[in-house]
C-alpha atoms as a PDB file:
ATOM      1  CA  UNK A   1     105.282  79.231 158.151  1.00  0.00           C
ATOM      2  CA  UNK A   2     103.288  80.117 155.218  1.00  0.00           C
ATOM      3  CA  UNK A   3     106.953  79.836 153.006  1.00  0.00           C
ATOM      4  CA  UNK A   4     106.757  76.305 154.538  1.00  0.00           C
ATOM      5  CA  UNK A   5     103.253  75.883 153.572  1.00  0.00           C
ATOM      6  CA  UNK A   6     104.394  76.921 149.771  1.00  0.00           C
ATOM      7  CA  UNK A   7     106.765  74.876 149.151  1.00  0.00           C
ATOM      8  CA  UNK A   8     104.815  71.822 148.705  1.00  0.00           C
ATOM      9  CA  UNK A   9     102.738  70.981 145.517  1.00  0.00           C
ATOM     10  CA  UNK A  10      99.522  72.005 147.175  1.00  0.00           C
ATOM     11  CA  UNK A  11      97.487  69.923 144.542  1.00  0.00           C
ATOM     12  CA  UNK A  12      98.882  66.328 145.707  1.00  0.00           C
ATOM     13  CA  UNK A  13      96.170  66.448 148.458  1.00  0.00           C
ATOM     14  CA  UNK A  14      97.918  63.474 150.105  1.00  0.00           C
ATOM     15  CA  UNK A  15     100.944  65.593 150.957  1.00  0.00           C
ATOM     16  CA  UNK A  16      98.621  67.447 153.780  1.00  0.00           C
ATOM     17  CA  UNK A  17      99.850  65.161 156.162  1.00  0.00           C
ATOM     18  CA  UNK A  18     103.506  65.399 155.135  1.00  0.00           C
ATOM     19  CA  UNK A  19     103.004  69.387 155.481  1.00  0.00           C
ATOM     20  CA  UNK A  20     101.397  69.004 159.217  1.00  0.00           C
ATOM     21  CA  UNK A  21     104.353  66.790 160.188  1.00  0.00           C
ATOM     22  CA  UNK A  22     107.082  69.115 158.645  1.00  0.00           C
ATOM     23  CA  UNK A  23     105.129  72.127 161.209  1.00  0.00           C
ATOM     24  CA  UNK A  24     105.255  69.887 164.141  1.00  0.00           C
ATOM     25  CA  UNK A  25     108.831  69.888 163.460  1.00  0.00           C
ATOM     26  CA  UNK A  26     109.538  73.111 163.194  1.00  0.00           C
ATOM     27  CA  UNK A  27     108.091  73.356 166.684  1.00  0.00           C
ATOM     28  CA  UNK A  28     110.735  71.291 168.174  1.00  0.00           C
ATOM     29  CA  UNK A  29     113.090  73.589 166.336  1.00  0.00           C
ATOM     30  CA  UNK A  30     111.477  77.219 167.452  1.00  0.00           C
ATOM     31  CA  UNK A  31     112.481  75.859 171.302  1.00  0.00           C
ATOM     32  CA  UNK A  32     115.667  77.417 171.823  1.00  0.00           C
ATOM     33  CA  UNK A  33     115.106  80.360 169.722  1.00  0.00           C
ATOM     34  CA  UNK A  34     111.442  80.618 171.640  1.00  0.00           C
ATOM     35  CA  UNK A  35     113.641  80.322 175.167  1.00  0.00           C
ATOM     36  CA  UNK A  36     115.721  83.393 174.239  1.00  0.00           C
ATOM     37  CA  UNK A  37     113.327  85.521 172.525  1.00  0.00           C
ATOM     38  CA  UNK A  38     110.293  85.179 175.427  1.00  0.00           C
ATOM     39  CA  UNK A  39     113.712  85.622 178.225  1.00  0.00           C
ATOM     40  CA  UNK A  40     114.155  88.546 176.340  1.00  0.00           C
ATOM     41  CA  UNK A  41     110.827  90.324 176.248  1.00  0.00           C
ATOM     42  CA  UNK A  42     110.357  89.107 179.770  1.00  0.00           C
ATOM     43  CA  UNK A  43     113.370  90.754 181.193  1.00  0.00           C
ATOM     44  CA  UNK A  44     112.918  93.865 178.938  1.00  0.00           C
ATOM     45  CA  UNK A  45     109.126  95.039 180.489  1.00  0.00           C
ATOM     46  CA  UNK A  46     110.527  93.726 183.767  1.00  0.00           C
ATOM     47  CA  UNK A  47     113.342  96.772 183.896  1.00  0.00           C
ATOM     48  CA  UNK A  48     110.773  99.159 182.177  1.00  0.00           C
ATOM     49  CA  UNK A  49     108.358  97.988 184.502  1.00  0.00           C
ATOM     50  CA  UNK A  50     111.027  98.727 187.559  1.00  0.00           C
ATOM     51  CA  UNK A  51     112.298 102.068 186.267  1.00  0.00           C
ATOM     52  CA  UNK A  52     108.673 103.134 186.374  1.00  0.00           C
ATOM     53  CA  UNK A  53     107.840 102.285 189.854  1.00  0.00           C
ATOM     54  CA  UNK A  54     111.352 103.642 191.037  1.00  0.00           C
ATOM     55  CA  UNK A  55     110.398 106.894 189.592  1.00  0.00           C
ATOM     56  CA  UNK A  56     107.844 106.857 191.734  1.00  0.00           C
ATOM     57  CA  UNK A  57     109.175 105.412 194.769  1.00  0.00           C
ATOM     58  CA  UNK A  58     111.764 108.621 194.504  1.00  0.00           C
ATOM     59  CA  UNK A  59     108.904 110.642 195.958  1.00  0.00           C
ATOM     60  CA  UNK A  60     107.950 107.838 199.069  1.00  0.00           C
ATOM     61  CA  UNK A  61     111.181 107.430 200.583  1.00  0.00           C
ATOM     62  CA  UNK A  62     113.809 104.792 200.856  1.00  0.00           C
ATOM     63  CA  UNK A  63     111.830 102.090 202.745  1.00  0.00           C
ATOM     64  CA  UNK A  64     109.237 102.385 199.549  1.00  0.00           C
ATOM     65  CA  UNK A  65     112.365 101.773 197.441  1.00  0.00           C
ATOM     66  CA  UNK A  66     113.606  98.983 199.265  1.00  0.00           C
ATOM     67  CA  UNK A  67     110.512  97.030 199.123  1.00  0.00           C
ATOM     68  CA  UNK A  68     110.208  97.511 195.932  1.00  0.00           C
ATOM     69  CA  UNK A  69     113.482  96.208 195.081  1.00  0.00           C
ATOM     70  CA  UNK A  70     113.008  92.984 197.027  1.00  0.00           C
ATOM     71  CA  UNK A  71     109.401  92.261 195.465  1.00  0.00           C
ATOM     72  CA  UNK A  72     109.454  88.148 194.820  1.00  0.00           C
ATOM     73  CA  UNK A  73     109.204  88.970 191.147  1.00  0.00           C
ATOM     74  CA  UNK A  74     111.162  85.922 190.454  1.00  0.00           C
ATOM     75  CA  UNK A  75     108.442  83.458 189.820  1.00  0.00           C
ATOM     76  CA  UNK A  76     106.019  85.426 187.981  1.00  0.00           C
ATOM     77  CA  UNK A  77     108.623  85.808 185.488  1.00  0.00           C
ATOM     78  CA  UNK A  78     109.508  82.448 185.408  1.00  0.00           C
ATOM     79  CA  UNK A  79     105.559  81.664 184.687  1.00  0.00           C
ATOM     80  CA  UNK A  80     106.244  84.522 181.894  1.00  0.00           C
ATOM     81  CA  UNK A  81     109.197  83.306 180.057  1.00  0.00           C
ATOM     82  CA  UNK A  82     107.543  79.583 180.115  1.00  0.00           C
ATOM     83  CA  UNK A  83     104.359  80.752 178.374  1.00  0.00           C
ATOM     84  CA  UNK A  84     106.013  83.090 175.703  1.00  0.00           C
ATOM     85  CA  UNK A  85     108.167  79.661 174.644  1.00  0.00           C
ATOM     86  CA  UNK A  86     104.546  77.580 174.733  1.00  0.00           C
ATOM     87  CA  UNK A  87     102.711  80.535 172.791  1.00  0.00           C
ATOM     88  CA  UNK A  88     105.267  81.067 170.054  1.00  0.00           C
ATOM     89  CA  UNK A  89     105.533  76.735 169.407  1.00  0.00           C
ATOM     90  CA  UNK A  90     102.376  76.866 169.515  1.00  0.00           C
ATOM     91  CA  UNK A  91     102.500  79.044 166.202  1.00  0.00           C
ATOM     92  CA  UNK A  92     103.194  76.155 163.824  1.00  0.00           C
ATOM     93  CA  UNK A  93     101.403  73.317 165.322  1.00  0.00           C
ATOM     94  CA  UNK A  94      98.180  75.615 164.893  1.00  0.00           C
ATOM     95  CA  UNK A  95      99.404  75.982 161.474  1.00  0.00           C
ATOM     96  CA  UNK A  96      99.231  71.978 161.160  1.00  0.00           C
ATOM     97  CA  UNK A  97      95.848  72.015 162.715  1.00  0.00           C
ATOM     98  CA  UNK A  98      94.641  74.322 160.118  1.00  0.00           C
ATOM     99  CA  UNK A  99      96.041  72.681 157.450  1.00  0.00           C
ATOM    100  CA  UNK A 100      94.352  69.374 158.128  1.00  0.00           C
ATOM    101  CA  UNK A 101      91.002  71.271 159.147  1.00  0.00           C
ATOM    102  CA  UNK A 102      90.977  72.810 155.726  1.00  0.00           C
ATOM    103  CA  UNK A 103      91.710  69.648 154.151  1.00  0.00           C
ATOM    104  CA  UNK A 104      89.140  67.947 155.340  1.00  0.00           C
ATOM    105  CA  UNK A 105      86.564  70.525 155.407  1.00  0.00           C
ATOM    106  CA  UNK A 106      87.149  70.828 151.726  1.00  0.00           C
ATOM    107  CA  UNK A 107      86.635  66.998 151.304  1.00  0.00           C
ATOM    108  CA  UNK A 108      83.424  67.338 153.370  1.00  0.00           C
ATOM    109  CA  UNK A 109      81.834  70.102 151.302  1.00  0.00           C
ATOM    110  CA  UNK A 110      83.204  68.555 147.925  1.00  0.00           C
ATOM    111  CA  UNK A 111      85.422  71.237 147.049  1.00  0.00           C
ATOM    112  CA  UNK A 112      88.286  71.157 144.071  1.00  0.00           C
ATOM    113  CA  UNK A 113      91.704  71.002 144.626  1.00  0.00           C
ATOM    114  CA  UNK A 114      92.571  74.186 144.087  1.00  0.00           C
ATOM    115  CA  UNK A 115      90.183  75.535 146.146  1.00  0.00           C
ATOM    116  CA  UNK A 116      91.144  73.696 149.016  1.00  0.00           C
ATOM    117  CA  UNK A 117      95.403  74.391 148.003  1.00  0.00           C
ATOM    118  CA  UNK A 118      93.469  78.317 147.750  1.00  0.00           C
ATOM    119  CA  UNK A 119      92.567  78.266 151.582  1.00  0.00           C
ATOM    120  CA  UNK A 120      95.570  75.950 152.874  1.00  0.00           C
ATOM    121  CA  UNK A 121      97.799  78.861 151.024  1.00  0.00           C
ATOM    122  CA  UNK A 122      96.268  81.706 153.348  1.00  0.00           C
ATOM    123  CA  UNK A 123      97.780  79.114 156.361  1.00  0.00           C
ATOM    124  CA  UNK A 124     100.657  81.977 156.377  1.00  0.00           C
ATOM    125  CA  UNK A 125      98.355  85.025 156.933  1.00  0.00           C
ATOM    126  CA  UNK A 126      96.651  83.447 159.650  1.00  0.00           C
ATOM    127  CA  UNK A 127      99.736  82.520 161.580  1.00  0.00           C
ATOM    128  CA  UNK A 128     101.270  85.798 160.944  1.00  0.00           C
ATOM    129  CA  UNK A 129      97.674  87.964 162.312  1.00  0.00           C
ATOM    130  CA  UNK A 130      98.141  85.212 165.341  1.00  0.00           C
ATOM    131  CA  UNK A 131     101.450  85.958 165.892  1.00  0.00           C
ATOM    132  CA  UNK A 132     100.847  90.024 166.146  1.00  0.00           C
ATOM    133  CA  UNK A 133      97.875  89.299 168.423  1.00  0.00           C
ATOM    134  CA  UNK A 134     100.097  87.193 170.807  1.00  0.00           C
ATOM    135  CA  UNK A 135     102.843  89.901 170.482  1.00  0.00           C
ATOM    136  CA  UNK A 136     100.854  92.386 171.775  1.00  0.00           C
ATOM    137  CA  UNK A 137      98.698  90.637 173.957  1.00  0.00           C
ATOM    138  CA  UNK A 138     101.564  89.494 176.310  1.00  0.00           C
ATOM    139  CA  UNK A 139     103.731  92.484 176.603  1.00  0.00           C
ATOM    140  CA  UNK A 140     100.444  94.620 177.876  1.00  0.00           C
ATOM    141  CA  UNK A 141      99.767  90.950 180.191  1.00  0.00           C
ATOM    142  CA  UNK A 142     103.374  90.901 181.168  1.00  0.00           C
ATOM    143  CA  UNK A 143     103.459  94.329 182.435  1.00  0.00           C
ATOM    144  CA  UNK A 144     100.397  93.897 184.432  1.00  0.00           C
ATOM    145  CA  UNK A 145     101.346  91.058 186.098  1.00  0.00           C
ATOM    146  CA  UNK A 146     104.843  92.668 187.006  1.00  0.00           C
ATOM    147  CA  UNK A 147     103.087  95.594 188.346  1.00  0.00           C
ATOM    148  CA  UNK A 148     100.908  93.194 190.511  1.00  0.00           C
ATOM    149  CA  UNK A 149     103.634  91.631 192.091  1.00  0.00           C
ATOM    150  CA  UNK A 150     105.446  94.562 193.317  1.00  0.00           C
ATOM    151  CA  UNK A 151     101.807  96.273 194.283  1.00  0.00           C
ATOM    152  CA  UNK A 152     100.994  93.436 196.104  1.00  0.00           C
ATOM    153  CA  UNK A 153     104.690  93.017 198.189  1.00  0.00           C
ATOM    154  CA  UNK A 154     103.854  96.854 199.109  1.00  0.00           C
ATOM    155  CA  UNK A 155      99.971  96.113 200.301  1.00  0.00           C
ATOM    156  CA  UNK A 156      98.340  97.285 197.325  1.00  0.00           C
ATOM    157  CA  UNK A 157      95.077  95.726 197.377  1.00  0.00           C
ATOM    158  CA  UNK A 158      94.051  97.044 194.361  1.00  0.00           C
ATOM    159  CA  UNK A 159      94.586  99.917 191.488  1.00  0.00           C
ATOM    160  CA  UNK A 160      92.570 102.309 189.011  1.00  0.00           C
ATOM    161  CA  UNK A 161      91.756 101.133 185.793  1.00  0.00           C
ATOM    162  CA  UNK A 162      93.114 103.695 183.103  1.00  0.00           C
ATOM    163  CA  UNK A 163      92.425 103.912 179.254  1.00  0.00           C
ATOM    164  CA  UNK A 164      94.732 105.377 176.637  1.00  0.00           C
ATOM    165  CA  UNK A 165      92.193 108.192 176.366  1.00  0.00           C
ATOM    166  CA  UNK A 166      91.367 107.958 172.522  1.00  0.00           C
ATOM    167  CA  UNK A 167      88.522 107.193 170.215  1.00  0.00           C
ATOM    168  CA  UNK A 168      90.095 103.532 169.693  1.00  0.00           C
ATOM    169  CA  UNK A 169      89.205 102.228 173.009  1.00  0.00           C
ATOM    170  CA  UNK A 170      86.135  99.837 173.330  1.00  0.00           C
ATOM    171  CA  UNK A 171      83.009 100.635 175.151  1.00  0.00           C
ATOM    172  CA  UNK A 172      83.460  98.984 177.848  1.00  0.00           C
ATOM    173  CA  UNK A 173      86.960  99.724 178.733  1.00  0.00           C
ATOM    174  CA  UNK A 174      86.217 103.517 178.309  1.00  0.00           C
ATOM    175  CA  UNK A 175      83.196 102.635 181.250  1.00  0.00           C
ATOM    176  CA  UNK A 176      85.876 101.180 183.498  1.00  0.00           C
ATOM    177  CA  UNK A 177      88.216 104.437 183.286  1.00  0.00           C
ATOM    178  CA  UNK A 178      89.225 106.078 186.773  1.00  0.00           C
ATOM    179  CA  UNK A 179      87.747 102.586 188.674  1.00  0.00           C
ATOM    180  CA  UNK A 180      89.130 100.783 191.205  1.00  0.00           C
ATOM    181  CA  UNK A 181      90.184  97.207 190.985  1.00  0.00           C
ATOM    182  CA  UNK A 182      91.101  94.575 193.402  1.00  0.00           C
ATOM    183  CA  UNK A 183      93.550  92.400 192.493  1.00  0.00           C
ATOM    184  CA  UNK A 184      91.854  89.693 193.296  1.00  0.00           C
ATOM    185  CA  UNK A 185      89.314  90.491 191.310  1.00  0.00           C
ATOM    186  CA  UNK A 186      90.076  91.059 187.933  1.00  0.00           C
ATOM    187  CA  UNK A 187      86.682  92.074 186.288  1.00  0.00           C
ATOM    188  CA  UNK A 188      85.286  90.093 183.017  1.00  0.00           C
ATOM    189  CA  UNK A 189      84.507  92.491 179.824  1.00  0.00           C
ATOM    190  CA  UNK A 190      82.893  91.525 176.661  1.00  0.00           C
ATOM    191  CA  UNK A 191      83.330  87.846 177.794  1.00  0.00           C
ATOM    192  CA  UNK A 192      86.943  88.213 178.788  1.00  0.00           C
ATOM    193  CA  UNK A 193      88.282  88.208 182.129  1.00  0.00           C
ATOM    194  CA  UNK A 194      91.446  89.687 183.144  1.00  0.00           C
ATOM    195  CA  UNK A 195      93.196  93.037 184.284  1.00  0.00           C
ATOM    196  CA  UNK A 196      93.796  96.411 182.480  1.00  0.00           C
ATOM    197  CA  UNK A 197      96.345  95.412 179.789  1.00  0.00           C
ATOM    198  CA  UNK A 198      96.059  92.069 180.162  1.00  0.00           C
ATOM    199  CA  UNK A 199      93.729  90.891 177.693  1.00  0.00           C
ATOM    200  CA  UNK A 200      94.104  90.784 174.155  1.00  0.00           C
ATOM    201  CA  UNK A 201      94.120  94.329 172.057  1.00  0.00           C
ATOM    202  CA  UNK A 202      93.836  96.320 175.633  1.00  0.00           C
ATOM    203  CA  UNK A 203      96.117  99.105 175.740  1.00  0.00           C
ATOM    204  CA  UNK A 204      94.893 100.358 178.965  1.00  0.00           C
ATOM    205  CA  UNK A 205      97.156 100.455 181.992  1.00  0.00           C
ATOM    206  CA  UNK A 206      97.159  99.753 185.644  1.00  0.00           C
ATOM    207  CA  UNK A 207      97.882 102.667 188.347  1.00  0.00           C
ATOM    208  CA  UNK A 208      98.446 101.020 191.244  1.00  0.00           C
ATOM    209  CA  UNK A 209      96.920 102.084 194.939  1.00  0.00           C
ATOM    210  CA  UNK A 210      99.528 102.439 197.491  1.00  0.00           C
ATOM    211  CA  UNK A 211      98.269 102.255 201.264  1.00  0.00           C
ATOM    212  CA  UNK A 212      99.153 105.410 202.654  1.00  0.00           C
END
């Protein structure tokens, strides 16, 4: 996106529109790629995610692995594979956004030309820090919510929060190590609610509770 961005003449303020419109095309375009990349990711911490609770449905007995097998996992990755597609088209049309929130910002504030081109130009580091977040962000949410279906279709009513166990985790996530959490109550930290792994930049994990 930010090649996109440079190839127009940044200076010719009126093109600003002409650059949001080329973006909101490239959306439509990113569809089918989206499609098979987000299918992709989906299906590949799916079969990590079911290796791992087969490993430990080795030491419970057959029944264990049965049900385990037959979670209704079908829909949450359905839910999965939609979002990644809306997440990464979403990419350029924020670029767009920014683009025409810079513009006029700069008009606002009486800024040069260049100055404004200067912070349209950065439109490619932006999207590029967005797009890491987002990668991140969903594999750890993706994983979770895998792990909650299958816990759930075995009567898991909840699990124990668990950190990577290094000076990089926050505060608060560090307070909520060895915990248990419901399900159905994911708990909200530093204004963010959601499960272990499931919120932006969390690399802790869920260890599910299985009812004796």
């Amino acid at each position: 996106m930010g090649d996109l961005v440079k190839g127009f003449e940044l200076e010719n303020l009126t093109l600003t529109g002409t650059i949001g419109r080329a973006l909101e095309r490239y959306a439509e375009t990113l569809k089918p790629w989206a499609e098979a990349v987000g299918n992709r990711m989906v299906a590949e911490v799916a079969a990590r995610d079911e290796r791992s609770w087969f490993r430990v449905a080795e030491q419970m007995g057959s029944a264990l692995r049965k049900e385990i097998a037959e979670a209704p996992i079908g829909q949450v990755m359905r839910a999965r594979q939609d979002e990644q597609v809306r997440l990464i088209t979403s990419l350029p049309r924020e670029a767009a956004e920014r683009v025409h929130a810079m513009t006029r910002e700069g008009i606002t504030k009486g800024w040069r030309a260049d100055q404004i081109s200067a912070e349209i130009m950065k439109t490619g580091e932006v999207t590029k820090s967005r797009a890491d977040l987002i990668a991140r962000t969903e594999v750890g949410r993706t994983s979770t919510l895998l792990t909650q279906a299958r816990a759930e279709h075995v009567g898991s009513e909840g699990y124990t929060w668990t950190t990577a166990g290094d000076t990089d985790v926050r505060a608060s996530h560090k307070a909520m190590n060895g915990k248990f959490v419901r399900w159905d109550s994911p708990p909200t930290l530093d204004g963010l609610t959601g499960h272990a792994g499931a919120t932006p930049n969390c690399r802790c994990i869920v260890v599910p509770v299985i009812p004796d």
